[in-house]
PDB file of N, CA and C in Angstrom:
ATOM      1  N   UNK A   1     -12.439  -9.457 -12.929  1.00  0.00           N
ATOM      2  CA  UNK A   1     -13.339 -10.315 -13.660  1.00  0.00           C
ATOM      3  C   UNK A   1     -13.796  -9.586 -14.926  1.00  0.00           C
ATOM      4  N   UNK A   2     -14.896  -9.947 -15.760  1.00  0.00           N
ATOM      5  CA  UNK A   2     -14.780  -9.508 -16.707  1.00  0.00           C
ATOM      6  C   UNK A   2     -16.547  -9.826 -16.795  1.00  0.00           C
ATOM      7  N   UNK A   3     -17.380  -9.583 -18.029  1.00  0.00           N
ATOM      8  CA  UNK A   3     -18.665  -9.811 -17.997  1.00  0.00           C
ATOM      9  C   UNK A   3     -19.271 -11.036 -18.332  1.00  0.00           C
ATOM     10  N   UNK A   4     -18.023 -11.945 -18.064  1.00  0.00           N
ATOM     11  CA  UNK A   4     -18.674 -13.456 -18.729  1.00  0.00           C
ATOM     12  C   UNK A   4     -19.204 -14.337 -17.286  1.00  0.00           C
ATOM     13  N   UNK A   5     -20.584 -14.447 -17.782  1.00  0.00           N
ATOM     14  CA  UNK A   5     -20.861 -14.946 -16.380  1.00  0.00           C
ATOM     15  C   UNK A   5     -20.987 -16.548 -16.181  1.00  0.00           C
ATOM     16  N   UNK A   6     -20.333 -17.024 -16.841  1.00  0.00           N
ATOM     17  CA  UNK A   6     -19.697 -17.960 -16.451  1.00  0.00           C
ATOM     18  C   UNK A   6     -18.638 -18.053 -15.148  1.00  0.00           C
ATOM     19  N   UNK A   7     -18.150 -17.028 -14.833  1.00  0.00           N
ATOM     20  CA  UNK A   7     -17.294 -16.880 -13.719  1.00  0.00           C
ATOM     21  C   UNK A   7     -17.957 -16.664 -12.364  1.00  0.00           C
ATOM     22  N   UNK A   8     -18.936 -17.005 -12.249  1.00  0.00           N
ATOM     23  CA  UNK A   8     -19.654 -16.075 -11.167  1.00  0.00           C
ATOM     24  C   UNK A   8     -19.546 -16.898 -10.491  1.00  0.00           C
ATOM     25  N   UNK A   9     -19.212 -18.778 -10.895  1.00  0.00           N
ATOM     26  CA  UNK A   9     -19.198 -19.988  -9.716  1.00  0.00           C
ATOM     27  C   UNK A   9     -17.871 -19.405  -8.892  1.00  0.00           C
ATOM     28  N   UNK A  10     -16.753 -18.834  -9.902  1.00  0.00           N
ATOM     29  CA  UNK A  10     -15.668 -18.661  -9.274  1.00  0.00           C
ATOM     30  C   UNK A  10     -15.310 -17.952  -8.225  1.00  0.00           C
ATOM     31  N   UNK A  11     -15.860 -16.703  -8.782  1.00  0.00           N
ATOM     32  CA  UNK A  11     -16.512 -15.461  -8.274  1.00  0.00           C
ATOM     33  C   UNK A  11     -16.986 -15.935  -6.547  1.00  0.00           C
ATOM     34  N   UNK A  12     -17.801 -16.499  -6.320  1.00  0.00           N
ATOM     35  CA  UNK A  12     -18.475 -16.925  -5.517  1.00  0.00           C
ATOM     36  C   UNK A  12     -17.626 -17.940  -4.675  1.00  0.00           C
ATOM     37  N   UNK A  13     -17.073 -18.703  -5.304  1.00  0.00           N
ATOM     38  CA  UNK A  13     -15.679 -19.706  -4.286  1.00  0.00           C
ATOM     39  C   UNK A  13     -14.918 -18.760  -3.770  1.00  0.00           C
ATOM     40  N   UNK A  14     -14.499 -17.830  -4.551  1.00  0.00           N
ATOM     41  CA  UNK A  14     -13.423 -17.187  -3.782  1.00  0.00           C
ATOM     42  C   UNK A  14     -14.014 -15.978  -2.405  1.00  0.00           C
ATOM     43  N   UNK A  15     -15.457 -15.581  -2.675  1.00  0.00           N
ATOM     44  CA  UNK A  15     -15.801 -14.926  -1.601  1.00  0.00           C
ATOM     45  C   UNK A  15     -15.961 -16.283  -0.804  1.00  0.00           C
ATOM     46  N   UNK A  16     -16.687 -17.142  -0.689  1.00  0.00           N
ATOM     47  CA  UNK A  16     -16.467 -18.307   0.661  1.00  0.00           C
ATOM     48  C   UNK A  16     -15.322 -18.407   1.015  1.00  0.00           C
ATOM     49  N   UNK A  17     -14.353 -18.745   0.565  1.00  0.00           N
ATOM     50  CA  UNK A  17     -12.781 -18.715   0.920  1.00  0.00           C
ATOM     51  C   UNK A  17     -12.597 -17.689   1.728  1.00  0.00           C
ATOM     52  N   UNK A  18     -12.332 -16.601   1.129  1.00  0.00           N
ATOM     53  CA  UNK A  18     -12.811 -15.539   1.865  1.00  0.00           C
ATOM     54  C   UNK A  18     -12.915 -14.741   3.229  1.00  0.00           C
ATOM     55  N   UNK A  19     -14.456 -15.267   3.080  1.00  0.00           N
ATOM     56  CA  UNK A  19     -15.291 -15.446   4.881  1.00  0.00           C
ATOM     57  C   UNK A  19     -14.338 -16.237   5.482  1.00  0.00           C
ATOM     58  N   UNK A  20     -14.104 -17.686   4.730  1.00  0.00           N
ATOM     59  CA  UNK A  20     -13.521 -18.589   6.039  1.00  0.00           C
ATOM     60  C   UNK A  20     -12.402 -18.208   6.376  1.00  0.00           C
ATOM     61  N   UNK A  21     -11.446 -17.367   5.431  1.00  0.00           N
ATOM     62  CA  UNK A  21     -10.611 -17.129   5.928  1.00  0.00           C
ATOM     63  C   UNK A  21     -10.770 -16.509   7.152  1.00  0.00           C
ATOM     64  N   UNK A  22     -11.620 -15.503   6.923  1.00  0.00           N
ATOM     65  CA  UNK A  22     -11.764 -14.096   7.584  1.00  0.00           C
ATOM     66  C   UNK A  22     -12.047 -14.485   9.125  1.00  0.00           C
ATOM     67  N   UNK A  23     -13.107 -15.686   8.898  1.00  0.00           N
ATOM     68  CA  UNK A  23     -13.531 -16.416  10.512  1.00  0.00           C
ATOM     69  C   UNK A  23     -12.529 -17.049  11.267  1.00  0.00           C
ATOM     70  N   UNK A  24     -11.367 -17.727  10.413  1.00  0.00           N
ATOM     71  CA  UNK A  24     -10.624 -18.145  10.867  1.00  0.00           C
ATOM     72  C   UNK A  24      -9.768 -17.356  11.686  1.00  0.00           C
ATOM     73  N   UNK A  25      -9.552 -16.540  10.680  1.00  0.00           N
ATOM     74  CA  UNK A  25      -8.735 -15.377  11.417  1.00  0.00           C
ATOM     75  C   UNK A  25      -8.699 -15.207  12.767  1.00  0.00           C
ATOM     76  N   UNK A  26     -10.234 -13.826  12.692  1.00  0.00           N
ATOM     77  CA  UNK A  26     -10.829 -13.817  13.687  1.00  0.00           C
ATOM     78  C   UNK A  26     -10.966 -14.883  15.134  1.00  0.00           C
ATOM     79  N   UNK A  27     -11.171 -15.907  14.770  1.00  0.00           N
ATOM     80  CA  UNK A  27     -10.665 -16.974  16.088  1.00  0.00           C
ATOM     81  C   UNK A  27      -9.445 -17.359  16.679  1.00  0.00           C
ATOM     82  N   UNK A  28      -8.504 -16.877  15.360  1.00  0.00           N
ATOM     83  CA  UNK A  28      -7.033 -17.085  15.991  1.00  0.00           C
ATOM     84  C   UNK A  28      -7.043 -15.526  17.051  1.00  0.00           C
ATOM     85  N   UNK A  29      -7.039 -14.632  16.356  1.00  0.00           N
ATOM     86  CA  UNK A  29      -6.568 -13.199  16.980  1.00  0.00           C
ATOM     87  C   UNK A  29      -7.412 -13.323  18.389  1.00  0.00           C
ATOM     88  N   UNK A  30      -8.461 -13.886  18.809  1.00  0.00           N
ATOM     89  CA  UNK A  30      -9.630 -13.352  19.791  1.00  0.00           C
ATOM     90  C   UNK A  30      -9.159 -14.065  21.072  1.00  0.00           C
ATOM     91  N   UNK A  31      -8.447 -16.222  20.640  1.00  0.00           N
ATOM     92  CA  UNK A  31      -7.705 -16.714  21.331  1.00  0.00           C
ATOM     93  C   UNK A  31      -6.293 -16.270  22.030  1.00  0.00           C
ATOM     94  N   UNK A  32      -5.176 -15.571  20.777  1.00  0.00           N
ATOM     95  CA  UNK A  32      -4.173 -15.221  20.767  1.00  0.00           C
ATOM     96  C   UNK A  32      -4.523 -13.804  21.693  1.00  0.00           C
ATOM     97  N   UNK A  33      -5.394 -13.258  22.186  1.00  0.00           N
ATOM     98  CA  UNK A  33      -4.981 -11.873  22.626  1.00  0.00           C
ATOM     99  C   UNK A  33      -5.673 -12.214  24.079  1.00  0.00           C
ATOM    100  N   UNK A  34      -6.818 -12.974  24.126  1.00  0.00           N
ATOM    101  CA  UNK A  34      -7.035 -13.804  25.079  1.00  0.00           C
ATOM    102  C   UNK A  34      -5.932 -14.569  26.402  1.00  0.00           C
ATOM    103  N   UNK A  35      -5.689 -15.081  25.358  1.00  0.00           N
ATOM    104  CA  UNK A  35      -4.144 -15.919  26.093  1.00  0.00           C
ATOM    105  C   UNK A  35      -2.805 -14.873  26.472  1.00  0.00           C
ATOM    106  N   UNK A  36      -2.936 -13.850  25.916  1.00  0.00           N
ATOM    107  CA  UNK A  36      -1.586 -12.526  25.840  1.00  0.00           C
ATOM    108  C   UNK A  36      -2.067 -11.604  26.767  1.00  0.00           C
ATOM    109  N   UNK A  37      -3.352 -11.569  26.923  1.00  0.00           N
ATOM    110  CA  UNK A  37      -4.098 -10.870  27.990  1.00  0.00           C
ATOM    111  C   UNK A  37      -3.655 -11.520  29.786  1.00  0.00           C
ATOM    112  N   UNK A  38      -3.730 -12.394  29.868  1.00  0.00           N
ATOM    113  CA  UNK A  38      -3.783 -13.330  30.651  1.00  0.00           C
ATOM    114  C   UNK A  38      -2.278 -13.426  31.231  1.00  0.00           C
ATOM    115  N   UNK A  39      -0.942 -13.597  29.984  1.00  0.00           N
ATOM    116  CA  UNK A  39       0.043 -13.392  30.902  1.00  0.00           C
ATOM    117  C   UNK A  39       0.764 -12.127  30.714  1.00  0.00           C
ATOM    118  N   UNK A  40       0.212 -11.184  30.071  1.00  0.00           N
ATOM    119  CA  UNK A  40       0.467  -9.871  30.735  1.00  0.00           C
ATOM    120  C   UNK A  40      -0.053  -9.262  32.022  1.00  0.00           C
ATOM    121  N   UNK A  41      -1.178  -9.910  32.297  1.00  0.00           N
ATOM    122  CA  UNK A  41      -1.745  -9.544  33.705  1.00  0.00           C
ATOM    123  C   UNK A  41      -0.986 -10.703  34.734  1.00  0.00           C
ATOM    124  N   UNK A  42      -0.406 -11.164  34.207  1.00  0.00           N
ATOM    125  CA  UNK A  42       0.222 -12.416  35.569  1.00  0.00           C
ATOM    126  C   UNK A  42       1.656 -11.637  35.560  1.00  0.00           C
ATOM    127  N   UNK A  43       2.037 -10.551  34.634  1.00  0.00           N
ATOM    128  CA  UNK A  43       3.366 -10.129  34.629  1.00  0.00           C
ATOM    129  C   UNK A  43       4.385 -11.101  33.624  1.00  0.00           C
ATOM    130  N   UNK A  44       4.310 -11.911  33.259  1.00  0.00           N
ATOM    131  CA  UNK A  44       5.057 -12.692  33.036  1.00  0.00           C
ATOM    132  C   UNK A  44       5.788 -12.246  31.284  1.00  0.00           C
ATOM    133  N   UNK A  45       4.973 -11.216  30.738  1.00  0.00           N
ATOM    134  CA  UNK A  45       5.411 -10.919  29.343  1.00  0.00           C
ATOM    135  C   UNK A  45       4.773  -9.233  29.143  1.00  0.00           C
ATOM    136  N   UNK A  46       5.614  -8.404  28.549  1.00  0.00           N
ATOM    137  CA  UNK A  46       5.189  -7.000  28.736  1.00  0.00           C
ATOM    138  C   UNK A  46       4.102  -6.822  27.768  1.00  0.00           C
ATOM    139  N   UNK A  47       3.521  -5.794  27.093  1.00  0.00           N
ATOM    140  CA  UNK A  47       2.534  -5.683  26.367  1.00  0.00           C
ATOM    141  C   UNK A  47       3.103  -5.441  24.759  1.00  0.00           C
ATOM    142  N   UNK A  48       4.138  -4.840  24.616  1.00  0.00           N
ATOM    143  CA  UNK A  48       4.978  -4.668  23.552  1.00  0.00           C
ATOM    144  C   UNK A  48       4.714  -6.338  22.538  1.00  0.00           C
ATOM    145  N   UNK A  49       5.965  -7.064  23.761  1.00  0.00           N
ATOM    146  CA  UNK A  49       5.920  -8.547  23.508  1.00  0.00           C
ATOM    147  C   UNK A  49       4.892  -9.296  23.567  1.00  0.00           C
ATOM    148  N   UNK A  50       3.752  -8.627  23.792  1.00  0.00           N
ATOM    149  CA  UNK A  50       2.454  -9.821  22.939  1.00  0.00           C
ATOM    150  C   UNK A  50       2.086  -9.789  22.176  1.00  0.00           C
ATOM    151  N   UNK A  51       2.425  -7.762  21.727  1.00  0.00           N
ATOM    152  CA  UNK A  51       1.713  -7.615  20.650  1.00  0.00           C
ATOM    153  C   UNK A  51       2.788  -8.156  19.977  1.00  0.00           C
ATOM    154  N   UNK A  52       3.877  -8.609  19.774  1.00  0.00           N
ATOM    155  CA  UNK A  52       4.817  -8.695  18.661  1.00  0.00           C
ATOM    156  C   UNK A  52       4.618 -10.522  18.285  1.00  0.00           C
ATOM    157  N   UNK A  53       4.148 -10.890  19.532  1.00  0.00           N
ATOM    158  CA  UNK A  53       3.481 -12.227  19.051  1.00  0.00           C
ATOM    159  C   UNK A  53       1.975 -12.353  18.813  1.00  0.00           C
ATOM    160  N   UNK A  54       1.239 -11.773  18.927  1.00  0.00           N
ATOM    161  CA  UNK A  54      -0.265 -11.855  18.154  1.00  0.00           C
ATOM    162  C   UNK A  54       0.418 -11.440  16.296  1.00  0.00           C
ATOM    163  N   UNK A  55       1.023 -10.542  16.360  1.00  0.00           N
ATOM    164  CA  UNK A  55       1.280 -10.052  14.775  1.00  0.00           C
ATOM    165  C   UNK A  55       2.022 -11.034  14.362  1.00  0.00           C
ATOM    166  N   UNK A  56       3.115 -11.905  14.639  1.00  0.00           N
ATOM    167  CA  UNK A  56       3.683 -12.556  13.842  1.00  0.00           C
ATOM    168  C   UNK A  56       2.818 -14.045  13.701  1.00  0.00           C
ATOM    169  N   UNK A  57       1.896 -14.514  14.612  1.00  0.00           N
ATOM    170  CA  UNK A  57       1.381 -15.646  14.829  1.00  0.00           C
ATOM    171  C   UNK A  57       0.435 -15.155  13.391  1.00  0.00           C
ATOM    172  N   UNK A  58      -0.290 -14.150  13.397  1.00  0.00           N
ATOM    173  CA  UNK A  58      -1.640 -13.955  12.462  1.00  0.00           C
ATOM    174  C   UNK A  58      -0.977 -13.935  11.029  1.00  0.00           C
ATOM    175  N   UNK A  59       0.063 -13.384  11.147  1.00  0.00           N
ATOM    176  CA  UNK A  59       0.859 -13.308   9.693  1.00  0.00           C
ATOM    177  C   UNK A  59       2.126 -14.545   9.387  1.00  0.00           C
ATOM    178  N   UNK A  60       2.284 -15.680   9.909  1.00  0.00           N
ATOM    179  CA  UNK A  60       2.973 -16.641   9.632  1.00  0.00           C
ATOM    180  C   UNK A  60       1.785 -18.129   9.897  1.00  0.00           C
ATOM    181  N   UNK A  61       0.615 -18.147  10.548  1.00  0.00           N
ATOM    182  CA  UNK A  61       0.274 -19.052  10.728  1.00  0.00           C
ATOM    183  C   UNK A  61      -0.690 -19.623   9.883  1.00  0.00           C
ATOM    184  N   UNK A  62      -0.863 -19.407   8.607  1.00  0.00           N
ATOM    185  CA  UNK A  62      -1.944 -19.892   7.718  1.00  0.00           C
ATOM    186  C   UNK A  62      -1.025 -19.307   7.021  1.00  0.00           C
ATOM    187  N   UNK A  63      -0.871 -20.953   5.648  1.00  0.00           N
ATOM    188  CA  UNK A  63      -0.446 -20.757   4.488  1.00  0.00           C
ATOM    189  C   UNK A  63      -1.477 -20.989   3.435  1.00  0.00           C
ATOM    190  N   UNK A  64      -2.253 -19.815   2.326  1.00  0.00           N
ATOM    191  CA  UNK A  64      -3.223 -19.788   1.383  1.00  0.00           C
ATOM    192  C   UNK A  64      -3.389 -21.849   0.941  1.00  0.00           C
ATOM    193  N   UNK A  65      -4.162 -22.252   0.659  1.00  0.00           N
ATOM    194  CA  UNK A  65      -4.395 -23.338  -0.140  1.00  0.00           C
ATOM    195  C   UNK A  65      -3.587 -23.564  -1.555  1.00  0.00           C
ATOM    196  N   UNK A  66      -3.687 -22.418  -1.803  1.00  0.00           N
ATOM    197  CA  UNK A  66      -2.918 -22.083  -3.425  1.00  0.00           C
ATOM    198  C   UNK A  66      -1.680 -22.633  -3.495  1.00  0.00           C
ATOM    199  N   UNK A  67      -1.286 -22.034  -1.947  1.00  0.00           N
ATOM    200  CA  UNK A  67       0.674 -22.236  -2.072  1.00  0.00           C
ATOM    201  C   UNK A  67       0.788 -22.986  -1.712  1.00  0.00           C
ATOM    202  N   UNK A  68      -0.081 -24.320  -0.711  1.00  0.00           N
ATOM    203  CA  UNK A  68       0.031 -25.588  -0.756  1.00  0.00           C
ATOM    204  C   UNK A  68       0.324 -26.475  -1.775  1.00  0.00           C
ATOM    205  N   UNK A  69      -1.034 -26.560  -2.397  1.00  0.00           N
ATOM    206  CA  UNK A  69      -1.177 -26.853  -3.977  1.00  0.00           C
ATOM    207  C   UNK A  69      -0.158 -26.794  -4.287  1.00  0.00           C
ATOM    208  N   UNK A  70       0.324 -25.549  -4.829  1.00  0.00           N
ATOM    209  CA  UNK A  70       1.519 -25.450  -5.819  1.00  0.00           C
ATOM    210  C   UNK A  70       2.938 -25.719  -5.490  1.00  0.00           C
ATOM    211  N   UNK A  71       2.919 -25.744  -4.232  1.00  0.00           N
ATOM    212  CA  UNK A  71       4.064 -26.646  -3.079  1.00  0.00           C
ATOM    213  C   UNK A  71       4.355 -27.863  -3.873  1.00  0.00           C
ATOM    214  N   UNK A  72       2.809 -28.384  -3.411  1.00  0.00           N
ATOM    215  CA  UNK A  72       2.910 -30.139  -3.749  1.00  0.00           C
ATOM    216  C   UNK A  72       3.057 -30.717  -5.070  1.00  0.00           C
ATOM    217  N   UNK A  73       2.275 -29.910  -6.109  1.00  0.00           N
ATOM    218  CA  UNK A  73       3.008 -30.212  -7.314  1.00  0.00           C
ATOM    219  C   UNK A  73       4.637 -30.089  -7.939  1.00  0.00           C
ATOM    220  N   UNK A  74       5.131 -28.927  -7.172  1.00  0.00           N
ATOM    221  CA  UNK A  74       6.386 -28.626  -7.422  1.00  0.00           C
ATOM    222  C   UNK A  74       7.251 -30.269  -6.892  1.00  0.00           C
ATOM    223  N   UNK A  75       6.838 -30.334  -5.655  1.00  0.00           N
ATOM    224  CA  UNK A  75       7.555 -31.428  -4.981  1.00  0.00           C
ATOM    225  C   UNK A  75       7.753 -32.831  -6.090  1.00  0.00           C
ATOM    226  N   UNK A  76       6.259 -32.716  -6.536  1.00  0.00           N
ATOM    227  CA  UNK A  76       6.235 -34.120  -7.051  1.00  0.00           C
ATOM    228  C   UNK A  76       6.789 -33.940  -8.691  1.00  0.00           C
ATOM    229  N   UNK A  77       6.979 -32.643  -9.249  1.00  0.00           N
ATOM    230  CA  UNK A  77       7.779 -32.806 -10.150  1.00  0.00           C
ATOM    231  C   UNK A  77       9.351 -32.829 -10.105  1.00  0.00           C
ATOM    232  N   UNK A  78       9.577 -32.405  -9.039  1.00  0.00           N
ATOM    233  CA  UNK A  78      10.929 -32.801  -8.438  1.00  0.00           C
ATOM    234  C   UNK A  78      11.497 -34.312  -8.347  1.00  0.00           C
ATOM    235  N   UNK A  79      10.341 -34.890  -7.903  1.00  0.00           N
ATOM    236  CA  UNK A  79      10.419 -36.373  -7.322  1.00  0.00           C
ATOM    237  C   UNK A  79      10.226 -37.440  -8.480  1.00  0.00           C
ATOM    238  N   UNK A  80       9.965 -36.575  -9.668  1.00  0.00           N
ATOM    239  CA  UNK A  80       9.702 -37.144 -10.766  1.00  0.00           C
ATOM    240  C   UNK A  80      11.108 -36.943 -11.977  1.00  0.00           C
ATOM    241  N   UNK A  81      11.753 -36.133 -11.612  1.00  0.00           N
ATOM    242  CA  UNK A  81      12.703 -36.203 -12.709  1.00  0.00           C
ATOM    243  C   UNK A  81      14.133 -37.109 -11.990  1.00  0.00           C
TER     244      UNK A  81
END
């Protein structure tokens, strides 16, 4: 950022974003290790293999807003020529 404080609304969206991300997160990982907890103790999946699905679930399962956005415009200039 820079000293124009005009930016500070922005400034400020992007820390809320942010948090929610951050909460979101947090509720996926707490469910996901929850549930990985559960059938590693039933035997049914080793501990290796949960962790290799808590990590890929937290890192493939939320795509930013941004790259939506810019998804959907792409699409529709596609759909436009």
């Amino acid at each position: 950022m820079t000293d124009d404080l005009g930016k500070i609304a922005e400034a400020m969206e992007i820390g809320r974003a942010t948090l929610a991300n951050m909460r979101q997160n947090l509720v996926i990982a707490v469910l996901t290790v929850v549930g990985l907890l559960f059938v590693v103790y039933i035997g049914s999946i080793h501990m290796a293999g949960g962790m290799l699905v808590h990590q890929s679930l937290m890192r493939l399962l939320r795509v930013p807003k941004r790259a939506r956005a810019h998804a959907a415009v792409h699409r529709a200039e596609r759909v436009a020529v």
